[in-house]
N, C-alpha and C. Protein backbone atom coordinates (compact mmCIF):
# COMPACT_ATOMS: atom_id res chain seq x y z
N UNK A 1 -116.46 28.68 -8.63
CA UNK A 1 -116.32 28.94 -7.23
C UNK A 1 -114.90 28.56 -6.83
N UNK A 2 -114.01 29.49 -5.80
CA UNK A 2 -112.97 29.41 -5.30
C UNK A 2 -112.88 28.06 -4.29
N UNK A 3 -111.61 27.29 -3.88
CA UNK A 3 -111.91 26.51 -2.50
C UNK A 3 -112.24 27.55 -1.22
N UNK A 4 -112.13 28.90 -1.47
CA UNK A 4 -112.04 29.58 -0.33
C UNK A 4 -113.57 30.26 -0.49
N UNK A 5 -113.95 30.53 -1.33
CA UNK A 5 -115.46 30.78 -1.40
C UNK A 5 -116.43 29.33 -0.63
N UNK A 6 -115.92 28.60 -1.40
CA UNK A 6 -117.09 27.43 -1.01
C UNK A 6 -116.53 26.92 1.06
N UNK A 7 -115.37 27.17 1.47
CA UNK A 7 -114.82 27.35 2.83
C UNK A 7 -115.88 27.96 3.39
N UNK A 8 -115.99 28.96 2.75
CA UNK A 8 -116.94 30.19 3.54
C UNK A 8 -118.27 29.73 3.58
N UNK A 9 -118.73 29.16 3.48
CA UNK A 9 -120.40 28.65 3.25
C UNK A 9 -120.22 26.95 3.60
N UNK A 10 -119.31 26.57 4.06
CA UNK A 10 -119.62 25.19 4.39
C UNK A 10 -120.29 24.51 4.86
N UNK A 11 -120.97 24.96 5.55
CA UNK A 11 -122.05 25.03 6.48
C UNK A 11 -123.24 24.68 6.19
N UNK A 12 -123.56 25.56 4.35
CA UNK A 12 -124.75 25.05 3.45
C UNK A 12 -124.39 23.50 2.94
N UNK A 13 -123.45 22.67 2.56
CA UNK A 13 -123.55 21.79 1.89
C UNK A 13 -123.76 20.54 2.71
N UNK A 14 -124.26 19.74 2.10
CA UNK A 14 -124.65 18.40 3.19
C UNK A 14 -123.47 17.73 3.48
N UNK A 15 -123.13 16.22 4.48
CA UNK A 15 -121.92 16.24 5.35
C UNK A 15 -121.45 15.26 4.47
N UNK A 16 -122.97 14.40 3.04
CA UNK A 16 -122.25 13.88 2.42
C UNK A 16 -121.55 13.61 1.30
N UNK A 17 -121.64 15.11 0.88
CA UNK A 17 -120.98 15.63 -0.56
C UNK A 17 -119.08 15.86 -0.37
N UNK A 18 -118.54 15.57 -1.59
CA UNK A 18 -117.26 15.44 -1.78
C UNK A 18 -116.64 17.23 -2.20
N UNK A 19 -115.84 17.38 -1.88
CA UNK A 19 -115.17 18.58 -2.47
C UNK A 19 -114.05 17.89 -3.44
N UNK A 20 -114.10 18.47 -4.95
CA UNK A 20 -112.94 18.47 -5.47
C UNK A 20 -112.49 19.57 -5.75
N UNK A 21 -111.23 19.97 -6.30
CA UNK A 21 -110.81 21.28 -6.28
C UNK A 21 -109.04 20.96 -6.84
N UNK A 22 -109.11 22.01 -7.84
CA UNK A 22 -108.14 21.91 -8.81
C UNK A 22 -106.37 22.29 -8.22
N UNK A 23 -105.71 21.32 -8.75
CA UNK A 23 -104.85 21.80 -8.00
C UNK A 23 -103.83 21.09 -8.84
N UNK A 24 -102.66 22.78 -9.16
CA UNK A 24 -102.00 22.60 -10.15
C UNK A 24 -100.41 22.66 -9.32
N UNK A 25 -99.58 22.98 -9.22
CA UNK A 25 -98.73 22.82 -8.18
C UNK A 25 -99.06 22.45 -6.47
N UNK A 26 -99.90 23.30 -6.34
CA UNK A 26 -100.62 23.13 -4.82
C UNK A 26 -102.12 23.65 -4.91
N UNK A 27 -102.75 23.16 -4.02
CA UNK A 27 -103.92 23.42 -3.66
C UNK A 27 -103.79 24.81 -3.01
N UNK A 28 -104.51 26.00 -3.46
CA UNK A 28 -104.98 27.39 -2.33
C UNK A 28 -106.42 27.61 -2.36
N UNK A 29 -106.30 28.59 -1.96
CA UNK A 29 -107.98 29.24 -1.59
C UNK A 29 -108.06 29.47 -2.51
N UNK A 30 -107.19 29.89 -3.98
CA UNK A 30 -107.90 30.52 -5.10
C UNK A 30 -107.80 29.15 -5.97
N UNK A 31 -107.93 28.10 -5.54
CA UNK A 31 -108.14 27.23 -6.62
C UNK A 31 -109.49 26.49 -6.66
N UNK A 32 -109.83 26.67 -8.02
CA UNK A 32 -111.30 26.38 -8.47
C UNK A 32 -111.71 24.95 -8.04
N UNK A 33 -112.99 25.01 -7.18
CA UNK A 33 -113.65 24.16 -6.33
C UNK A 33 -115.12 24.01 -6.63
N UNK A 34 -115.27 22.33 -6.62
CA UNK A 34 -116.84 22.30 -7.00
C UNK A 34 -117.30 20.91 -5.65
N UNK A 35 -118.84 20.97 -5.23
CA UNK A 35 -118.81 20.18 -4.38
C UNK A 35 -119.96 19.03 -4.77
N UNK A 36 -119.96 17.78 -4.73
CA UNK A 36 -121.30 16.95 -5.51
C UNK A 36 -120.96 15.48 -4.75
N UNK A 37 -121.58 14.93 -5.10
CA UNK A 37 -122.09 13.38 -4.92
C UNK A 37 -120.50 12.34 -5.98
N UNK A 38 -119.99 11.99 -4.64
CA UNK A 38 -119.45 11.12 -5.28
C UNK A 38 -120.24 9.45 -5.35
N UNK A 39 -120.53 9.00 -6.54
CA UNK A 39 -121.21 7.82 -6.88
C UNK A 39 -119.94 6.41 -5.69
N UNK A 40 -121.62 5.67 -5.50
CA UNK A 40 -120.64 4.25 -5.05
C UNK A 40 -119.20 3.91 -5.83
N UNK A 41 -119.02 3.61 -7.16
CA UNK A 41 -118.46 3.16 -7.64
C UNK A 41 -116.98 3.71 -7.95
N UNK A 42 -117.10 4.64 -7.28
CA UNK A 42 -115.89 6.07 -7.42
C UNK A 42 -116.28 6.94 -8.60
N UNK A 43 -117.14 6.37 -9.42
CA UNK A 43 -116.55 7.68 -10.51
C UNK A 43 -117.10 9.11 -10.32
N UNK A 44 -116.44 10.01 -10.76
CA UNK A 44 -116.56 11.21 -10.62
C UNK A 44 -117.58 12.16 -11.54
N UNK A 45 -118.43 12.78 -10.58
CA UNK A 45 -119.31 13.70 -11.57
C UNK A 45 -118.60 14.49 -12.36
N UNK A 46 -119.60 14.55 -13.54
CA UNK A 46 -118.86 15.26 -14.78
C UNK A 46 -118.35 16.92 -14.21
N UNK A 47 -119.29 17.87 -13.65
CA UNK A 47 -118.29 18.76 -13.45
C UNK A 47 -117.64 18.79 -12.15
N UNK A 48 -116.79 17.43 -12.12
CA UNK A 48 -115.27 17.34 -11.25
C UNK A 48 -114.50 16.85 -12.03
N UNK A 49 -114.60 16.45 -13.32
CA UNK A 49 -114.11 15.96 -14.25
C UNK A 49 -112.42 16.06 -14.28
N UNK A 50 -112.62 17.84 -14.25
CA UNK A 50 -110.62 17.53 -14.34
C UNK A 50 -110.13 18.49 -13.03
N UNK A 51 -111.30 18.37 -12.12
CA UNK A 51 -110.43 18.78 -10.65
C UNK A 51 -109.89 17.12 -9.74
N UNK A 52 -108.93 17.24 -8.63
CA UNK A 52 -108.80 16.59 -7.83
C UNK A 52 -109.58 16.22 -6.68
N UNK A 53 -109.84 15.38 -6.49
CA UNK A 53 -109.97 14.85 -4.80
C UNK A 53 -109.22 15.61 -3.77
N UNK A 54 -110.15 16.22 -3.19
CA UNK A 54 -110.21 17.16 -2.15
C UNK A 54 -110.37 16.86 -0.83
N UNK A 55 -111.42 16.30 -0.57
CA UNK A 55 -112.06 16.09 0.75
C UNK A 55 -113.76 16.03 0.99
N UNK A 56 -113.89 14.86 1.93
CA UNK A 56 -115.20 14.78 2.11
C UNK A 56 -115.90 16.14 2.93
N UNK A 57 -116.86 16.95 2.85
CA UNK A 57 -118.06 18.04 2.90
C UNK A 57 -117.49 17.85 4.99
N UNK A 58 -118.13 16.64 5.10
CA UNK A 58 -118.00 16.06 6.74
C UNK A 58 -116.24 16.57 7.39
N UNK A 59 -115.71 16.07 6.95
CA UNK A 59 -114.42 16.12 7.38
C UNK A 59 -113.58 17.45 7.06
N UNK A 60 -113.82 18.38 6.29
CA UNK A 60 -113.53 19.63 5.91
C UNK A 60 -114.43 20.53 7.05
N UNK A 61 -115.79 20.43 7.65
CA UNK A 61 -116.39 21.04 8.70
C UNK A 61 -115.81 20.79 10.07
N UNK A 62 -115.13 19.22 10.24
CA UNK A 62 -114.69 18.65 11.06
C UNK A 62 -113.12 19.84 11.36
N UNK A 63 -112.62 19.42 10.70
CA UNK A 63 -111.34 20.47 10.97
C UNK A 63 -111.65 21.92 11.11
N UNK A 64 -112.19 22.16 10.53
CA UNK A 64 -112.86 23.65 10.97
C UNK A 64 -113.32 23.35 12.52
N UNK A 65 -114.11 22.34 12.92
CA UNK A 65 -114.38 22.89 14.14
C UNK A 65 -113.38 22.70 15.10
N UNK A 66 -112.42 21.89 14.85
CA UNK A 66 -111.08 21.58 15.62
C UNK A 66 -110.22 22.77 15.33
N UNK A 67 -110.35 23.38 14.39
CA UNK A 67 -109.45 24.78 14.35
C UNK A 67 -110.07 25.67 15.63
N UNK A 68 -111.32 26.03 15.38
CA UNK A 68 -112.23 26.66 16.32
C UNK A 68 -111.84 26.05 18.04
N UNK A 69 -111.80 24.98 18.08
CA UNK A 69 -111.98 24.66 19.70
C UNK A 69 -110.04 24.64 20.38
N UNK A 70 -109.21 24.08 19.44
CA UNK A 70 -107.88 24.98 19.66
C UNK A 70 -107.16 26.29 20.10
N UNK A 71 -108.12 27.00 19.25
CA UNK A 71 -107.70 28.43 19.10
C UNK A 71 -108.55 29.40 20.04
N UNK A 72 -109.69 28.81 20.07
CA UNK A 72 -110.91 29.66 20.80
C UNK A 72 -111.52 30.45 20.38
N UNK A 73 -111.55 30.82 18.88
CA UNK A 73 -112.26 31.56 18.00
C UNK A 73 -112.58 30.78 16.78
N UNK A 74 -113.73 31.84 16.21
CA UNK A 74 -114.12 31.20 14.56
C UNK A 74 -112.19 31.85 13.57
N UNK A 75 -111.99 31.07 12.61
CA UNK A 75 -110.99 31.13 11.61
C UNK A 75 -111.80 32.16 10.75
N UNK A 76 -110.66 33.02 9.87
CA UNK A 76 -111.28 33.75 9.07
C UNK A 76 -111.02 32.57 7.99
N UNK A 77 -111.76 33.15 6.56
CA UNK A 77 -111.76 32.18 5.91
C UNK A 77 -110.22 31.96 5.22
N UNK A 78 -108.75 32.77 5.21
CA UNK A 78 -107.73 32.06 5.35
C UNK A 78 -107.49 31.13 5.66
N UNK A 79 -107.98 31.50 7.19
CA UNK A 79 -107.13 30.33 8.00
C UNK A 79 -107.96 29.02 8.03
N UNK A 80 -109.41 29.32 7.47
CA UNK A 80 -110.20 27.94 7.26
C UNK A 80 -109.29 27.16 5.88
N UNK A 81 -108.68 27.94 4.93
CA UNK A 81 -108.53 26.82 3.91
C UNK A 81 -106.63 26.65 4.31
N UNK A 82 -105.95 27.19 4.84
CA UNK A 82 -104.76 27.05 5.65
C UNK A 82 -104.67 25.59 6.12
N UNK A 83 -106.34 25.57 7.21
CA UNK A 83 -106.32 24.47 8.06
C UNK A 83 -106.69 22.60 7.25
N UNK A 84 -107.83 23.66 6.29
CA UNK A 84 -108.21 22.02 5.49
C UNK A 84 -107.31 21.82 4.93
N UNK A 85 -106.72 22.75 3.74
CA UNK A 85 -105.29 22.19 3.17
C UNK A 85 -104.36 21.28 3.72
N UNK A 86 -103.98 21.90 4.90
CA UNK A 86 -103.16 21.35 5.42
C UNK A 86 -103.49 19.75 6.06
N UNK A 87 -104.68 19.61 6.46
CA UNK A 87 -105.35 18.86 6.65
C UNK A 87 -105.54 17.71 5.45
N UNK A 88 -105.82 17.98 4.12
CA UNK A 88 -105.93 17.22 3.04
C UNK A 88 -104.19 16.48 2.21
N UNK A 89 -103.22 17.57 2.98
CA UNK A 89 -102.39 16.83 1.96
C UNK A 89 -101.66 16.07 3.13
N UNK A 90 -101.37 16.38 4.86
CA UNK A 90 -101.09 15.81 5.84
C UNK A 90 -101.79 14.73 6.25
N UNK A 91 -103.35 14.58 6.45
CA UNK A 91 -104.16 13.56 7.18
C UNK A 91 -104.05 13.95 8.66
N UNK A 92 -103.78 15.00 8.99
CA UNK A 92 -103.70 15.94 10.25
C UNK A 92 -103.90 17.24 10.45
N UNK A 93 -104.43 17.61 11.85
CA UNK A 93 -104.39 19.11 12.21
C UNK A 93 -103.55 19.96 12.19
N UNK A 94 -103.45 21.42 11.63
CA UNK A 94 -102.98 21.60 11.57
C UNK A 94 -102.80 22.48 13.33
N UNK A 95 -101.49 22.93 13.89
CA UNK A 95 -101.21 23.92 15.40
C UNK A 95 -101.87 25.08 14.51
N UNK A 96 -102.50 25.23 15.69
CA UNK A 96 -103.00 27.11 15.68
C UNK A 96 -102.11 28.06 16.62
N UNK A 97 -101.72 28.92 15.96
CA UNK A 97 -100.89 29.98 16.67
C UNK A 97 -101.74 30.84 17.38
């Protein structure tokens, strides 16, 4: 699954699953994304094994809906992984044009 596939369905995953998602110069929508249970202890489920830390399920819906109440529309799913990206490597919103 793409980060921009699993963008698109965010909605299905619970608020307390982790996204990791591979990222080799930069993180995009076409980089391969898986979403699961990160354990108390940090370690990482086996298939996140050799993706990165992404973002918590909660906080990836969260910016989505702050994209949404900015702008005044739903994001296509571009501009949904535009916004988390930007969101994951900043620790901020991103302006909506």
């Amino acid at each position: 699954m793409t980060l921009a596939e699993l963008l698109e369905k965010i909605d299905d995953f619970d608020d307390c699953l982790t996204i990791y998602a591979e990222r080799k110069l930069e993180w995009s929508g076409n980089s391969r994304a898986v979403v699961c249970l990160q354990s108390e202890d940090g370690q990482v489920n086996n298939k996140a094994l050799d993706l990165s830390y992404f973002l918590e399920v909660n906080i990836a819906k969260e910016v989505i809906e702050v994209w949404s109440e900015w702008s005044g529309r739903k994001p296509s799913v571009e501009e949904k992984c535009r916004a988390v990206i930007f969101y994951a490597e900043n620790d901020a919103y991103i302006e909506c044009a």
